[in-house]
Protein backbone atom coordinates (compact mmCIF):
# COMPACT_ATOMS: atom_id res chain seq x y z
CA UNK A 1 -25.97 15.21 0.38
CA UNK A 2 -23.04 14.06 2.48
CA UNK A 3 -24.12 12.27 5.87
CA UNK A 4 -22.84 13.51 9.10
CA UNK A 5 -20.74 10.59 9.27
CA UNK A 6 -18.90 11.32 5.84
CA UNK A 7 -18.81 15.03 6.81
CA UNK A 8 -16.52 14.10 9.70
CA UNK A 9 -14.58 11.42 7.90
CA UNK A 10 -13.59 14.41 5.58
CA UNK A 11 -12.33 16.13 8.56
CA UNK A 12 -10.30 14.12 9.62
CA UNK A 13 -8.75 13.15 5.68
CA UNK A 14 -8.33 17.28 5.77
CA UNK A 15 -6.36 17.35 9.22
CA UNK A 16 -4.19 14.43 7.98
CA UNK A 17 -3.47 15.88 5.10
CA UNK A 18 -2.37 18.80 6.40
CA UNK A 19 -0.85 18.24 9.54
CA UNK A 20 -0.18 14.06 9.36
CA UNK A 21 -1.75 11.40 10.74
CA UNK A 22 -0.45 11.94 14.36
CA UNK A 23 -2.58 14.77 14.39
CA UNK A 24 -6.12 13.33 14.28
CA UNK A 25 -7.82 13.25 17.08
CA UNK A 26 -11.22 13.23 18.50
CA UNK A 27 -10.64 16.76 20.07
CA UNK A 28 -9.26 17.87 16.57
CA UNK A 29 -11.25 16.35 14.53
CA UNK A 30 -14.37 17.86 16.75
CA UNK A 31 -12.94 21.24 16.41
CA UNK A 32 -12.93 21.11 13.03
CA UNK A 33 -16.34 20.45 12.24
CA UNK A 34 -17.76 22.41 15.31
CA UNK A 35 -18.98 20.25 18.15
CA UNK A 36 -17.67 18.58 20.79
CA UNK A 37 -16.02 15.34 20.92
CA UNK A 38 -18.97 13.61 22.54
CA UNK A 39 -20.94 14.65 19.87
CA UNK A 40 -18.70 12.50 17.04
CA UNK A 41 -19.19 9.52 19.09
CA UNK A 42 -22.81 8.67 17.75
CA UNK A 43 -21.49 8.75 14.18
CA UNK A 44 -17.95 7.15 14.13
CA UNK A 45 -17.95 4.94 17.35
CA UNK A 46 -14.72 5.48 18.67
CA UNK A 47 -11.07 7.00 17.81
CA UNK A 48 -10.25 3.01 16.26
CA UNK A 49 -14.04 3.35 14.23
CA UNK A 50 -13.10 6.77 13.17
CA UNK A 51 -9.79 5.53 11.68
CA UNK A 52 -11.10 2.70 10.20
CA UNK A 53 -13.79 5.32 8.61
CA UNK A 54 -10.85 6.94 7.05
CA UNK A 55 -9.45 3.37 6.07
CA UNK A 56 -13.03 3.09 4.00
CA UNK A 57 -12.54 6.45 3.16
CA UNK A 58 -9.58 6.39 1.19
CA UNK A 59 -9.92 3.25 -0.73
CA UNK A 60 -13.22 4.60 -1.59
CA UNK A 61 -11.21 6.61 -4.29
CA UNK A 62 -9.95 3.71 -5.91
CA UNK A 63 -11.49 3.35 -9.42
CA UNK A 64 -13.42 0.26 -9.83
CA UNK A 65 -11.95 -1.52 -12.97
CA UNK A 66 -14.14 -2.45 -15.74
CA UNK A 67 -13.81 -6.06 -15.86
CA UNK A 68 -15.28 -6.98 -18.99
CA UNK A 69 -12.49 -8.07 -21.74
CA UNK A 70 -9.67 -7.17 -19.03
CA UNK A 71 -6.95 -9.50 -18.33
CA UNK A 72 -6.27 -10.25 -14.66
CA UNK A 73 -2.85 -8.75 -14.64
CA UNK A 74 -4.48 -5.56 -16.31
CA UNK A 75 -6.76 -5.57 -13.69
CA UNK A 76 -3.77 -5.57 -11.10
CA UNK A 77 -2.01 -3.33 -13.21
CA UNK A 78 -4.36 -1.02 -12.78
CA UNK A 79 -5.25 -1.46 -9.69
CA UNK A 80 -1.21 -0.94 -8.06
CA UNK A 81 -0.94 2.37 -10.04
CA UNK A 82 -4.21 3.93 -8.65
CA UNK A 83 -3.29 2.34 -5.20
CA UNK A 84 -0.06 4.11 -5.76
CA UNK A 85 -1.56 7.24 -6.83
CA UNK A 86 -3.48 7.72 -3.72
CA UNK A 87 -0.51 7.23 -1.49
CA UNK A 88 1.23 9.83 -3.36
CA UNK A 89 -2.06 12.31 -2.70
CA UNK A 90 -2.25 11.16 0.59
CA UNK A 91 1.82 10.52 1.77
CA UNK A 92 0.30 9.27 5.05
CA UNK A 93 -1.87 6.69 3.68
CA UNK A 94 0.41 3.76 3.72
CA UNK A 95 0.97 3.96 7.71
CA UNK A 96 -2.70 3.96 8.32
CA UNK A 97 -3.29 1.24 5.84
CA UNK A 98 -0.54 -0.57 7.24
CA UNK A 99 -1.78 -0.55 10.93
CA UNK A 100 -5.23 -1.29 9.74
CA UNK A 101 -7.49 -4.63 9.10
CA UNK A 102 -10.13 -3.75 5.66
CA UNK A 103 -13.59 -3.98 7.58
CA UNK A 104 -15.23 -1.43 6.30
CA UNK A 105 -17.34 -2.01 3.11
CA UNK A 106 -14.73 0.08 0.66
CA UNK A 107 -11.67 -1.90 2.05
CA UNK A 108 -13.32 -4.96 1.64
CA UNK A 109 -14.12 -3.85 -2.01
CA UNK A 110 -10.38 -3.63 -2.82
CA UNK A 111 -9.86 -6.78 -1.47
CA UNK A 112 -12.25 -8.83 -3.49
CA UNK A 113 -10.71 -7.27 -6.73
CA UNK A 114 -7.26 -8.78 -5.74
CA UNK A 115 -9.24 -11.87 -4.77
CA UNK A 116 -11.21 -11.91 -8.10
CA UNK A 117 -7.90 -11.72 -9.81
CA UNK A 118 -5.83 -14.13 -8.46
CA UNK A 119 -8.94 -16.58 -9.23
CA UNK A 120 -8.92 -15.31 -12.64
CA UNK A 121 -5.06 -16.39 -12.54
CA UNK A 122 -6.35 -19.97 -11.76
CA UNK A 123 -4.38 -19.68 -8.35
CA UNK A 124 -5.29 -22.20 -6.09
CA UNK A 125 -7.75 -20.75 -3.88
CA UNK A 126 -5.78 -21.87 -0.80
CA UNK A 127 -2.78 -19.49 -1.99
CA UNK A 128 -5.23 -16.52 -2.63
CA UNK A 129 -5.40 -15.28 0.83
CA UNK A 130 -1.80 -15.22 1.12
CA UNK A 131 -1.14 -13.75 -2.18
CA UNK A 132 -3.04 -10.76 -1.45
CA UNK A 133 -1.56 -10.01 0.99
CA UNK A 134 1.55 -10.26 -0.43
CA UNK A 135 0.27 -7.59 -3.14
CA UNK A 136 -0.96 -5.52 -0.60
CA UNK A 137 2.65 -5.52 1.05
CA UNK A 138 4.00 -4.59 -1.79
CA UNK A 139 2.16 -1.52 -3.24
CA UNK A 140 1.52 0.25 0.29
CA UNK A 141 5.59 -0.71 1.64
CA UNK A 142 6.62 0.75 -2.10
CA UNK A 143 4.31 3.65 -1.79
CA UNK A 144 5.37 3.68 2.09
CA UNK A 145 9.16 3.39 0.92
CA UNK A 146 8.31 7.03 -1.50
CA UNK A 147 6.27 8.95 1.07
CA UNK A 148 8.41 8.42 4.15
CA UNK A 149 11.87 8.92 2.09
CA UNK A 150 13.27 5.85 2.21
CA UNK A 151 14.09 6.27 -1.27
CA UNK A 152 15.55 9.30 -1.14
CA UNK A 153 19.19 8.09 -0.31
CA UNK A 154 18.91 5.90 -3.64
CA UNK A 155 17.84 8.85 -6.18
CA UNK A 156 21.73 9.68 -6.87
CA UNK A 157 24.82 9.98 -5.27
CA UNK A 158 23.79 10.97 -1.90
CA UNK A 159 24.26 9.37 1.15
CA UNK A 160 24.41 6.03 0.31
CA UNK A 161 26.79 6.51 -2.84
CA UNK A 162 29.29 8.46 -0.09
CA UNK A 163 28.67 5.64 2.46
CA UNK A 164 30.35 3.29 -0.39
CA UNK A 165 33.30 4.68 -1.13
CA UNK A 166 34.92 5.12 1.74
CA UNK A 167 34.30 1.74 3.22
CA UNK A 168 34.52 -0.12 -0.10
CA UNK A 169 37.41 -2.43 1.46
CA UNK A 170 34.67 -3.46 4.62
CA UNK A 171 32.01 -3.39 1.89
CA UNK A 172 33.11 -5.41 -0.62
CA UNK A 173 29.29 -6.23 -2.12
CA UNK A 174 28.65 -2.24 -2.12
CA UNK A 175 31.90 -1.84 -4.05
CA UNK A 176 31.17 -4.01 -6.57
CA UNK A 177 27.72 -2.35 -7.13
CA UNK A 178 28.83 1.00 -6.81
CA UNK A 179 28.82 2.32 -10.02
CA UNK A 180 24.70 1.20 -10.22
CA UNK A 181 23.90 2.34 -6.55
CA UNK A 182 24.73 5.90 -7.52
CA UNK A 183 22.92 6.30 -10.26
CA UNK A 184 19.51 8.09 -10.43
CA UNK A 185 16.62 5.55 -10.12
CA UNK A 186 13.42 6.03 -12.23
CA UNK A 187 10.64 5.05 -9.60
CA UNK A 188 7.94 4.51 -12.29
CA UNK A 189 10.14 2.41 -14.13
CA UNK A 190 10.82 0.47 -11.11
CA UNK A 191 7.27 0.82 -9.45
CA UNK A 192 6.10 -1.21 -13.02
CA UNK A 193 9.18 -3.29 -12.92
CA UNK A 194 8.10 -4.35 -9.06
CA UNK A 195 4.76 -5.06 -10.34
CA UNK A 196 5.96 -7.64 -13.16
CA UNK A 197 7.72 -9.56 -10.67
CA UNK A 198 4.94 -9.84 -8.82
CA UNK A 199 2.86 -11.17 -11.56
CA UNK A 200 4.91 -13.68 -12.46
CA UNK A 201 5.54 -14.91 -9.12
CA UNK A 202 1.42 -14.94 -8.83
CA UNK A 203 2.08 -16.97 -12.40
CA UNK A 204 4.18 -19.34 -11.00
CA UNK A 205 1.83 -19.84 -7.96
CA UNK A 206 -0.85 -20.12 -10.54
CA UNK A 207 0.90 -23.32 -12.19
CA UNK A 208 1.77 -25.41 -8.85
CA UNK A 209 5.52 -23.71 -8.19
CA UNK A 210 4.50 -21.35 -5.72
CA UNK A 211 2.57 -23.68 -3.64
CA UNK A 212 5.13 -26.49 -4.04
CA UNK A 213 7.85 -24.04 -2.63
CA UNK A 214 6.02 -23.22 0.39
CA UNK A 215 5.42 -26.82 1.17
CA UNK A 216 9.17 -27.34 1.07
CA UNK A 217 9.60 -24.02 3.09
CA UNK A 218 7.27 -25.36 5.96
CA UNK A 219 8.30 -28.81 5.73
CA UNK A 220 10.35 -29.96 9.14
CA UNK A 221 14.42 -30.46 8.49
């Protein structure tokens, strides 16, 4: 049986999902499951509890991967695509996740796969906080990217394929791309092809590169 607390967590996913993010509220989310506001208060804290609630929530629907036998960038693999997944299920799931830290047991769950990964990788373990969150950054501003339509001008010759021929002479780098910037994009393809540069930047982090680079990166001039 669902607790009181997930029953209202629900609610809220529900109004989200239906009417955005902008939309959740105390007020709303009381009016949906029949009380007042004072009465969610006891279960979810505040309005910043509740929406770390949904945080928990939604990564709760994250498979857990099997482990056993799996490669670490299997495990990632899989991991991006589900993350993916849920974004696309929930388009306003990346601007929540965005604006919010994992505390909640669930979030924290997803973290310590990426974290059991990149150890798996054999990256230094002063790289792996910073790594993840580079992962993180990528599936949910991807995902993000897809959901909010910042894509949308790249999926054929729409507005950015106009915007480049007329000002090809001011443009000269969008001229010479023109011809590829106007051509249908396959986001899967992509998505995956996003994913494998991220690998093997975690592989070159892995072997000494990555942490050598951002030694020379921090390094006075």
């Amino acid at each position: 049986m669902r607790s009181r607390r997930q029953e209202i967590l629900d609610a809220a996913l529900a109004l989200a999902d239906e009417r955005g993010l902008d939309a959740v509220s105390m007020r709303a989310v009381a009016e949906r499951t029949g009380v007042t506001p004072m009465a969610l208060y006891p279960h979810v804290g505040s309005k910043a509890a509740l929406l770390d609630g949904m945080v928990g929530s939604l990564l709760a629907e994250l498979p857990v991967p099997h482990s056993a036998g799996k490669d670490w960038r299997d495990k990632l693999r899989a991991l991006t695509r589900s993350a993916r997944a849920l974004a696309h299920r929930h388009p306003w799931a990346s601007t929540l996740l965005f604006s919010r830290p994992a505390v909640t047991p669930d979030a924290v769950r997803v973290v310590e796969q990426i974290y059991a990964a990149l150890l798996d990788a054999d990256v230094p373990a002063p790289q792996v906080p910073r790594l993840e969150r580079l992962v993180s950054t990528v599936i949910l501003g991807f995902a993000a990217s897809e959901a909010g339509g910042r894509f949308a001008a790249a999926a054929g010759p729409g507005p950015r394929g106009r915007f480049t021929v007329p000002h090809a002479g001011a443009l000269p780098a969008h001229a010479t791309l023109a011809r590829w910037l106007c051509r249908p994009v396959d986001w899967d393809a992509e998505f995956d092809a996003d994913v494998d540069d991220m690998l093997r930047l975690i592989e070159m982090a892995a072997s000494g590169q990555g942490s050598r680079q951002a030694g020379r990166a921090g390094s006075p001039r």
